[in-house]
Protein backbone atom coordinates (compact mmCIF):
# COMPACT_ATOMS: atom_id res chain seq x y z
CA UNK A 1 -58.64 12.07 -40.41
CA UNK A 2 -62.21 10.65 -40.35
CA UNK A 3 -64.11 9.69 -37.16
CA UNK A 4 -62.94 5.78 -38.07
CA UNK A 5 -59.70 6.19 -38.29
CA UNK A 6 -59.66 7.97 -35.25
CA UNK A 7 -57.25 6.38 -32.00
CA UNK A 8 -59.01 6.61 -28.60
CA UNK A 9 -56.24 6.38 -26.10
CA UNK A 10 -57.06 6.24 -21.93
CA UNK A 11 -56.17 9.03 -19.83
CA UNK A 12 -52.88 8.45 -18.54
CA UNK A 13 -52.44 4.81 -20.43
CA UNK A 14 -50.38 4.44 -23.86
CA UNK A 15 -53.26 1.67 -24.58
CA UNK A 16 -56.04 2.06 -27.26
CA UNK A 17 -59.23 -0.31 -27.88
CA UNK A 18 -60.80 -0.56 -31.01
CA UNK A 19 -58.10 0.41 -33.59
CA UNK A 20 -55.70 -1.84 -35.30
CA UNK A 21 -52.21 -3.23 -34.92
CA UNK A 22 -49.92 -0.89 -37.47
CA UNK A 23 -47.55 -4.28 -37.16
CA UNK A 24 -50.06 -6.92 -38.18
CA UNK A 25 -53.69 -5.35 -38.42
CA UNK A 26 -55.42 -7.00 -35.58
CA UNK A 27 -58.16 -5.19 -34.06
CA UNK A 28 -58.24 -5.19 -30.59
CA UNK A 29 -56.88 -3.86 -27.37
CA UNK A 30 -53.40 -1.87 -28.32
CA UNK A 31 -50.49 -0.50 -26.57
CA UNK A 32 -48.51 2.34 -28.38
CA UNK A 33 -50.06 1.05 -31.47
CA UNK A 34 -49.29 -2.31 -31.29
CA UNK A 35 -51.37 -5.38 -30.48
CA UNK A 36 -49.98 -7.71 -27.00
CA UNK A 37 -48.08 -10.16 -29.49
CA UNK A 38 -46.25 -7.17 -31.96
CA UNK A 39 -45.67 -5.19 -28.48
CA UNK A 40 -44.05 -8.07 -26.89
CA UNK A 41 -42.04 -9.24 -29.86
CA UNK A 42 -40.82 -5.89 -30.26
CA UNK A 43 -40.41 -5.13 -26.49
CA UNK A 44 -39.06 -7.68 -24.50
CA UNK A 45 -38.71 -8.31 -21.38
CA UNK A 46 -34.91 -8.41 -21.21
CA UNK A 47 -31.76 -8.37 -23.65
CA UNK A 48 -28.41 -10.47 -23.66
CA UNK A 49 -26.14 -11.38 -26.15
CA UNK A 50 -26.42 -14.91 -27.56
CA UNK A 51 -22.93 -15.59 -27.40
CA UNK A 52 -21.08 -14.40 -24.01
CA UNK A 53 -17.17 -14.90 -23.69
CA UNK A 54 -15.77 -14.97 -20.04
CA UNK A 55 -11.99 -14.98 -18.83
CA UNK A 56 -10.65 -17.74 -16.31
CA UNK A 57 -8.05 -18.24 -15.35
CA UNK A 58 -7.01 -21.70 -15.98
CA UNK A 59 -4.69 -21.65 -12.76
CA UNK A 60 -6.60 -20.90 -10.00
CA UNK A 61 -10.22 -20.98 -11.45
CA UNK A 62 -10.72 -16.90 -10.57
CA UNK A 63 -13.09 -15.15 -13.26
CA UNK A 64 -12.75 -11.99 -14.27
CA UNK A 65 -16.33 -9.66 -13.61
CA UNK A 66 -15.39 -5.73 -13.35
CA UNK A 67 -12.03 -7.37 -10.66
CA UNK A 68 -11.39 -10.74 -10.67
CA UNK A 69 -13.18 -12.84 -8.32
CA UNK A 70 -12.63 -16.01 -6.79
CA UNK A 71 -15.19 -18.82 -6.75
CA UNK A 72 -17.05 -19.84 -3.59
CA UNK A 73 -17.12 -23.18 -3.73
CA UNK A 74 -14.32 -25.92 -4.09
CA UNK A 75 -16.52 -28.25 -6.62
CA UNK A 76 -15.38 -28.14 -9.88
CA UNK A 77 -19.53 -28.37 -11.35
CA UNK A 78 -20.40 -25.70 -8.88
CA UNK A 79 -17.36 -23.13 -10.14
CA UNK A 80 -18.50 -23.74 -13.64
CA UNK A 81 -21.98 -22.85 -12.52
CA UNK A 82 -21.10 -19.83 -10.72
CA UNK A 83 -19.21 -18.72 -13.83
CA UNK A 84 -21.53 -18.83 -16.12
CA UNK A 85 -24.44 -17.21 -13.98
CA UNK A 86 -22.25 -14.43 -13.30
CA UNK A 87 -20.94 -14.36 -16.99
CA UNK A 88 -25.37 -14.01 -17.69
CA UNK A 89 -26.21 -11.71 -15.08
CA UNK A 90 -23.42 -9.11 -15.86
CA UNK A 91 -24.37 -9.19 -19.46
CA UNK A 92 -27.97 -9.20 -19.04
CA UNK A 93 -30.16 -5.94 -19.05
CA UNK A 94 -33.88 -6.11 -17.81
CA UNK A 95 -36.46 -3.97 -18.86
CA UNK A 96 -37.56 -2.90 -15.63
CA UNK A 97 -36.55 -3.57 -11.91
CA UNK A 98 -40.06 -5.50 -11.50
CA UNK A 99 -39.06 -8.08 -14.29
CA UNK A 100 -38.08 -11.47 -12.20
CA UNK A 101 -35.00 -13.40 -13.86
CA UNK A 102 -34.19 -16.91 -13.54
CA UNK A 103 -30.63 -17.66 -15.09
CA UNK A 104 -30.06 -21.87 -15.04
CA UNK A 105 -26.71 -22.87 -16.37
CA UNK A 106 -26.91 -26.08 -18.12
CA UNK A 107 -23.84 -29.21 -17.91
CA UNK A 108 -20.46 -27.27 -19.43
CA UNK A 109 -19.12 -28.98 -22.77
CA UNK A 110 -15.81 -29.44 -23.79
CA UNK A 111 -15.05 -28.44 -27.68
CA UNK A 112 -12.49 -30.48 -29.14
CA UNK A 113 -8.96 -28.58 -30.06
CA UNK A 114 -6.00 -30.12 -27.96
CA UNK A 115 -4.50 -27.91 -25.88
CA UNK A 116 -6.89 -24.86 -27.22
CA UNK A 117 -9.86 -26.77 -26.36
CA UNK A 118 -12.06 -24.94 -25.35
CA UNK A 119 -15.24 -24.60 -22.73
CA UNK A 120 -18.97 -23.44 -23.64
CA UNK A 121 -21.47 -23.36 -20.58
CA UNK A 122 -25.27 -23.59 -22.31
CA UNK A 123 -27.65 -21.27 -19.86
CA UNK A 124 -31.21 -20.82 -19.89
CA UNK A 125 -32.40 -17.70 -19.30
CA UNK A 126 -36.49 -17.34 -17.77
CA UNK A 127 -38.28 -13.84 -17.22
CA UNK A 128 -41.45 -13.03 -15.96
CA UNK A 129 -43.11 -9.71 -15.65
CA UNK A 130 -44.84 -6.93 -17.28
CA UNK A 131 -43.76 -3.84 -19.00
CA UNK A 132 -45.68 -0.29 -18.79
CA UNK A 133 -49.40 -0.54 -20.37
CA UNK A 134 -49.32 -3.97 -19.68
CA UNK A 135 -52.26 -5.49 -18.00
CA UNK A 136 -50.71 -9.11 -17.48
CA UNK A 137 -47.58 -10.70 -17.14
CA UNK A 138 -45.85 -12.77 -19.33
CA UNK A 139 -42.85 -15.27 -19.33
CA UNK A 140 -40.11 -15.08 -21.58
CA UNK A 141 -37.71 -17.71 -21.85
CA UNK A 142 -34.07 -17.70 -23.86
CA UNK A 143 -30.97 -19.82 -24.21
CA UNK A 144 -27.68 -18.46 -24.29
CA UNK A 145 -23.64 -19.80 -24.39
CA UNK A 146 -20.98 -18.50 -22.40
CA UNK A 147 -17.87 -19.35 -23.78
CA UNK A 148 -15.01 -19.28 -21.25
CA UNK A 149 -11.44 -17.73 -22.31
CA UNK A 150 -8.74 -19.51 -20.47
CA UNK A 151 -6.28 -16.99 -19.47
CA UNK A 152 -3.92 -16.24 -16.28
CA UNK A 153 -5.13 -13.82 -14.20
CA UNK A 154 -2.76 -11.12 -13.30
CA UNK A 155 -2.41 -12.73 -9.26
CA UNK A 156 -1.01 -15.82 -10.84
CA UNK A 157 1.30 -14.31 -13.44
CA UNK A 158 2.62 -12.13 -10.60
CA UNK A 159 2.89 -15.14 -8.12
CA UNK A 160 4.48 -17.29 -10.80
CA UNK A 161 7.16 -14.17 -11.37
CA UNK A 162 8.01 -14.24 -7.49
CA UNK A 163 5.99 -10.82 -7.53
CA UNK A 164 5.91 -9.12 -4.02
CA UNK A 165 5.55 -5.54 -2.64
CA UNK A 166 7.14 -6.40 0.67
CA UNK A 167 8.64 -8.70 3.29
CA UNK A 168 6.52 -9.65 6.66
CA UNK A 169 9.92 -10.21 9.36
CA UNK A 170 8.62 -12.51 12.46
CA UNK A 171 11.07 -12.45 15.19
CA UNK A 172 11.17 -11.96 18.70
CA UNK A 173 13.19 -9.61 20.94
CA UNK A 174 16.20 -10.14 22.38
CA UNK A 175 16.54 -13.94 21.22
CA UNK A 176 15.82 -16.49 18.60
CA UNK A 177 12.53 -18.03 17.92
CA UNK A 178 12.51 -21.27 19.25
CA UNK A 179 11.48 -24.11 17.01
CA UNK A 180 7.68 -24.70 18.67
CA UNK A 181 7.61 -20.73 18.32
CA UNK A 182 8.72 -21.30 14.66
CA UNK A 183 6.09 -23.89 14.20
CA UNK A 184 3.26 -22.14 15.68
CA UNK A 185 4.17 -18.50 14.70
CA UNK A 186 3.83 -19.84 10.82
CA UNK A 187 0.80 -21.69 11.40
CA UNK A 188 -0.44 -18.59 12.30
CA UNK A 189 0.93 -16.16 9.32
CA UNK A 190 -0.97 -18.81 6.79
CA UNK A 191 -4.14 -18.81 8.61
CA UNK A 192 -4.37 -14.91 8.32
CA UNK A 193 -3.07 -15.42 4.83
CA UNK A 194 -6.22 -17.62 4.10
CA UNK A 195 -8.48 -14.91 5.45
CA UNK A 196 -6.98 -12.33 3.97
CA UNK A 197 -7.05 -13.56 0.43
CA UNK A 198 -10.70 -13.66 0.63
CA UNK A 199 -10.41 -9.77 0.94
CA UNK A 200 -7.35 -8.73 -1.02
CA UNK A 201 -6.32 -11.75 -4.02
CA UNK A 202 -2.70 -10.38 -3.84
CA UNK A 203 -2.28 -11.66 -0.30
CA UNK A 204 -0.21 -14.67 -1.16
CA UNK A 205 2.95 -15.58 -0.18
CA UNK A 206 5.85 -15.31 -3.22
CA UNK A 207 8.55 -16.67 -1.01
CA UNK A 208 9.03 -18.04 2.48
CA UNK A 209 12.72 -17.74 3.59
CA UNK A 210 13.46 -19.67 7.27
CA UNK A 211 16.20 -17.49 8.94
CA UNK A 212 18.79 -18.37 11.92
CA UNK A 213 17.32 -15.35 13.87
CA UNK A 214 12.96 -15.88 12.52
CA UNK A 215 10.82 -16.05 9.94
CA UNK A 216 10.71 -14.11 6.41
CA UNK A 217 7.54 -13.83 4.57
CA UNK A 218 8.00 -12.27 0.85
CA UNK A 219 3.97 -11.18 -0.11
CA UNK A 220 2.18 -9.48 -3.05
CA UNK A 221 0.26 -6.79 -0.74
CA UNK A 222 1.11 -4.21 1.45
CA UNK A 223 -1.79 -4.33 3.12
CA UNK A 224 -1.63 -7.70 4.08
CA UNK A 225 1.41 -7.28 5.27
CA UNK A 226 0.37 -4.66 7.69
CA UNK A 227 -2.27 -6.71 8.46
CA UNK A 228 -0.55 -10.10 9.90
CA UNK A 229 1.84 -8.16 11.79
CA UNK A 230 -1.01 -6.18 13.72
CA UNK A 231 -2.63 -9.28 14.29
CA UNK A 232 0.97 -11.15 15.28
CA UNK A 233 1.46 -8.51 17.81
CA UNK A 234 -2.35 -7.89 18.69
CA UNK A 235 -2.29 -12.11 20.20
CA UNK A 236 0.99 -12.60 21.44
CA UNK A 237 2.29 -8.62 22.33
CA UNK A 238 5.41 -6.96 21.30
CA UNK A 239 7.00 -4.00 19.49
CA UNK A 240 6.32 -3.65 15.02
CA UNK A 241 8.64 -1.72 12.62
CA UNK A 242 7.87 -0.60 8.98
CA UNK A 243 10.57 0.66 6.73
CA UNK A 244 10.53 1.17 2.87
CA UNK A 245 13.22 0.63 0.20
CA UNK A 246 13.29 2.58 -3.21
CA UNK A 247 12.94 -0.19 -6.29
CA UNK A 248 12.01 1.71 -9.38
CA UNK A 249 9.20 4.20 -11.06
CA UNK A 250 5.83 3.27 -12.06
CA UNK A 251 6.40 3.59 -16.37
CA UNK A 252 2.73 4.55 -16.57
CA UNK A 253 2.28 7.08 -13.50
CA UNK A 254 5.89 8.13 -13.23
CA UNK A 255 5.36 7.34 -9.42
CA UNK A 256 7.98 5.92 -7.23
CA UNK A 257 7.48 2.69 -6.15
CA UNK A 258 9.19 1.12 -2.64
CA UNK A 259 9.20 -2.46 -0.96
CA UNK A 260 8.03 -2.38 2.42
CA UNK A 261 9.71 -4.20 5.25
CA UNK A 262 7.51 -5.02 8.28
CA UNK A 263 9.41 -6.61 11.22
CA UNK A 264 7.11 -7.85 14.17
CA UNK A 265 9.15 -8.98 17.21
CA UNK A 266 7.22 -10.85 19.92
CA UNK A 267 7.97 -10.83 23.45
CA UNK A 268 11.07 -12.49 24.60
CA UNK A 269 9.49 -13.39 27.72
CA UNK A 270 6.40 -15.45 28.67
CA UNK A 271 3.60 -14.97 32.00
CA UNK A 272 5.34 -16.73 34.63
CA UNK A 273 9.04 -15.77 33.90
CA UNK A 274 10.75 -14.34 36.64
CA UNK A 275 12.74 -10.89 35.69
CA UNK A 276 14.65 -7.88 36.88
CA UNK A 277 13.76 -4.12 36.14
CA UNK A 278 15.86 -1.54 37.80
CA UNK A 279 17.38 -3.95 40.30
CA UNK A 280 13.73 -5.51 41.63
CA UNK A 281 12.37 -8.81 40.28
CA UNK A 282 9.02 -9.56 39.20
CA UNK A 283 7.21 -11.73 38.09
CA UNK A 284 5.59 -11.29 34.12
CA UNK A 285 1.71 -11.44 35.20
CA UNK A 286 0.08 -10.47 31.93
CA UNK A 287 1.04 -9.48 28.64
CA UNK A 288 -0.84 -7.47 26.16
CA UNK A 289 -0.79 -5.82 22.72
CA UNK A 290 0.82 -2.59 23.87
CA UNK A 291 2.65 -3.49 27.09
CA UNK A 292 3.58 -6.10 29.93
CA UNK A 293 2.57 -6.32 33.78
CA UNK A 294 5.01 -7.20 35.92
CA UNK A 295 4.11 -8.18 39.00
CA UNK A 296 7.41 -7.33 42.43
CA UNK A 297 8.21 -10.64 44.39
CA UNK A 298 9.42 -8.07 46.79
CA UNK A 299 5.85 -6.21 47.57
CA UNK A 300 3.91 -7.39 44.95
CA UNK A 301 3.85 -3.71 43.52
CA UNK A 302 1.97 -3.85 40.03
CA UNK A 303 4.16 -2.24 37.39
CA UNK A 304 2.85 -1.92 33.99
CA UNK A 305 5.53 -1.44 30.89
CA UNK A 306 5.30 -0.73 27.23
CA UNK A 307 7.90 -2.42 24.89
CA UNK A 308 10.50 -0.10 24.79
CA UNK A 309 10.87 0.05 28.17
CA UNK A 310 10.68 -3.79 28.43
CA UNK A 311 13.67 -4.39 25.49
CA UNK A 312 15.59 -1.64 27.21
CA UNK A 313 15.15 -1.98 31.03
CA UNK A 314 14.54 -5.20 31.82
CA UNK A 315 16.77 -8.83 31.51
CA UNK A 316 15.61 -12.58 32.24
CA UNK A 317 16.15 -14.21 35.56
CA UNK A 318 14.55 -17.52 35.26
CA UNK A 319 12.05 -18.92 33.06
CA UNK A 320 8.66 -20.05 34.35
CA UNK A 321 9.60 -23.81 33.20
CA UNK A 322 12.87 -23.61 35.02
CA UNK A 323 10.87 -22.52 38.41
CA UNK A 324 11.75 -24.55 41.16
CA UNK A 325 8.66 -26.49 42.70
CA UNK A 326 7.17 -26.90 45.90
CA UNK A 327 4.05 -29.38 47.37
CA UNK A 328 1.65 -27.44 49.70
CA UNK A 329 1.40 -29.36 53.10
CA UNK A 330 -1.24 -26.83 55.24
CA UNK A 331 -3.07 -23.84 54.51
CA UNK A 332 -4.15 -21.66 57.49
CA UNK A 333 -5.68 -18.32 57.55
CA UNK A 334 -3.06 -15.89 56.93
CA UNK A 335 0.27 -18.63 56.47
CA UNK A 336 0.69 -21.49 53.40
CA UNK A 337 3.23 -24.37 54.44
CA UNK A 338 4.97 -26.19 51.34
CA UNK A 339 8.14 -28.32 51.18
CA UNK A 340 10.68 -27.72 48.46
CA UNK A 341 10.45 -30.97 45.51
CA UNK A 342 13.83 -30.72 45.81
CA UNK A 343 15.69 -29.99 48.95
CA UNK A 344 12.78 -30.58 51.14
CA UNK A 345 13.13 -27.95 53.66
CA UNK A 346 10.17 -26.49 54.95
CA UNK A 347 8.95 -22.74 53.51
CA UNK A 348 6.53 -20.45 55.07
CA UNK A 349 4.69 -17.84 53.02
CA UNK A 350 2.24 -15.57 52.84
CA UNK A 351 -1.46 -16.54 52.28
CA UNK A 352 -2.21 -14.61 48.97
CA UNK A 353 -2.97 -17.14 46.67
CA UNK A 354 -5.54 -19.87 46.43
CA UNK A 355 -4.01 -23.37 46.99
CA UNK A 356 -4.97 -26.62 48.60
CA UNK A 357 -3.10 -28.81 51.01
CA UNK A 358 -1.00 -31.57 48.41
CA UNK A 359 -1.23 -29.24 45.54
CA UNK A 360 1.70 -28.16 43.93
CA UNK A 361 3.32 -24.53 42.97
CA UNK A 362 6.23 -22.85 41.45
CA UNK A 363 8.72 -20.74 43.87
CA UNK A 364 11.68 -18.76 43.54
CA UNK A 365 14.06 -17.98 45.96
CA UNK A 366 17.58 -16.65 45.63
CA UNK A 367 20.00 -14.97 48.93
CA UNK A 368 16.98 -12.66 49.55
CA UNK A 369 13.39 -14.01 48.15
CA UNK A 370 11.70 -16.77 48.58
CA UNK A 371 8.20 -16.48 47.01
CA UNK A 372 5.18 -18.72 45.30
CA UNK A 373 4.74 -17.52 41.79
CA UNK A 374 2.07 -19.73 40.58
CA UNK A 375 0.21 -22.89 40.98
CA UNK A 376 2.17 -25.65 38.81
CA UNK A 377 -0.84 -26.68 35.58
């Protein structure tokens, strides 16, 4: 090789200055041989596919990434937006983590076809950046179409099949629901449902069967299952039970499969209700996930009482709503005065609880007792 054909190249740079382009000929600054323009033709800044196909499913408007996802937003422009960045940026490959992407999606047409019309999202694609050697940076701009596949995604086909891997069981102990318990209760279940779908897509509810005894929630996931019920019993108390039926083998792990049953029973009292355990009455005072205070009318002992002892040991005496009431007359240091609504006899109790004179509270009294519970809301 003669001294003119000889390639000066920098120490640690692929660049070379004064030789020519092998691509084109120009003379000039080079990288790897190459002059700016061959260099960038021949390494750009990013790759895609021109022609990108996306599933959807053409029920519920999921998309289908590595899992199928559900769109953020409601708006039928912003969903077709979403989809087609997505449908971009999981196709497109950048030449280095330095390269900045813009992806733009463009209005969605509609190709003609009937019923196998179908949907092509146009989406412009901007880069800027520089590769290695590169002195500058440069912008690189591309348009690409995602065409979307309208399928059913595998939540709705199950959904639409009455799918489900359990049953959710809302009752409470002792009793029936009562129809505002009914009403509220299911409010509930469907607001955790909402959440929960964010997290798990087979959260939905297959079937909802209304029994004499409760509630029966038939639902695609286990997990959501075991979810609600924690969350049932962590607001309003009580006692959960799982149990599992065999329904069949799994044809492509040989596995067993089983339907879970998850019964949550809620309390089947309320604060306020008056009941006996082991022959003394009490007042319910609080109630919690894992157990119940009841408060003695007869020494106003404290007894705290998980569920099983509550189901077991325990029986109603009178509902808070059923309470008789009395209106407070005087208040003195250490007595309260109050004359029965009903009757209007004259009562003297204790001072433990803060009243006013006129206000108005709930007592009970049988042979023995006569006590305030609470103040009437």
């Amino acid at each position: 090789m003669s001294d003119d054909d000889k390639i000066t190249i920098d120490s640690g740079s692929n660049s070379s200055k004064g030789s020519f382009c092998y691509r084109c000929g120009h003379e000039g600054e080079l990288i790897d041989g190459l002059c700016n323009l061959c260099y960038s033709q021949l390494n750009p800044l990013f790759t895609v596919d021109e022609r990108i196909i996306i599933e959807v499913c053409h029920m519920c408007g999921s998309y289908k990434r590595k899992l199928w996802c559900d769109p953020k937003s409601e708006d039928t422009y912003a969903i077709m937006d979403e989809i087609a960045y997505f449908a971009v940026k999981d196709n497109l490959k950048k030449a280095n983590k330095a390269v900045d992407i813009q992806i733009i999606p463009k209005e969605a047409k509609q190709l003609p076809g009937g019923k196998h019309s179908r949907v092509e999202i146009p989406v412009n694609i901007i880069a800027e950046g520089k590769l290695i050697g590169e002195k500058r940076d440069r912008t690189e701009e591309k348009e690409v179409v995602v065409y979307l596949n309208m399928v059913q995604c595998p939540r709705c086909s199950r959904c639409m099949s009455n799918y489900y891997e359990g049953t959710l069981q809302v009752r409470a102990m002792g009793r029936f629901l009562s129809e505002d318990e009914r009403i509220e209760l299911d409010d509930f279940v469907r607001e955790e449902v909402g959440r929960r779908l964010k997290k798990d897509r087979m959260a939905f509810i297959s079937k909802f069967i209304i029994q004499k005894e409760g509630l029966d929630y038939q639902m695609g996931s286990m997990g959501a299952i075991r979810n609600i019920a924690s969350a049932i019993k962590s607001k309003y108390g009580g006692k959960t039970l799982e149990t599992a039926k065999l329904v069949g083998v799994d044809k492509d792990t040989g596995k067993d499969q089983y339907r879970i049953t998850v019964s949550v029973r809620i309390p089947q009292y309320s604060i306020g209700d008056v009941i006996a355990y082991n022959e003394k009455i009490c007042v319910v005072s609080t109630i919690s996930e894992d157990k119940t205070q009841l408060k003695s009318l007869e020494n106003s002992e404290k007894i705290n009482l998980n569920w099983n002892d509550v189901e077991k040991n325990t029986y109603l005496v009178c509902k808070s709503s059923e309470c008789q009431t009395a209106t407070i007359i005087s208040v003195s240091e250490d007595t309260i005065m109050a004359m029965d609504d009903v009757n209007y006899e004259i009562y003297e109790y204790n001072n433990d609880i803060e009243v006013e004179e006129g206000s108005k509270v709930k007592i009970f009294k049988n042979e023995e007792l006569n006590r305030i519970i609470d103040l009437v809301e």
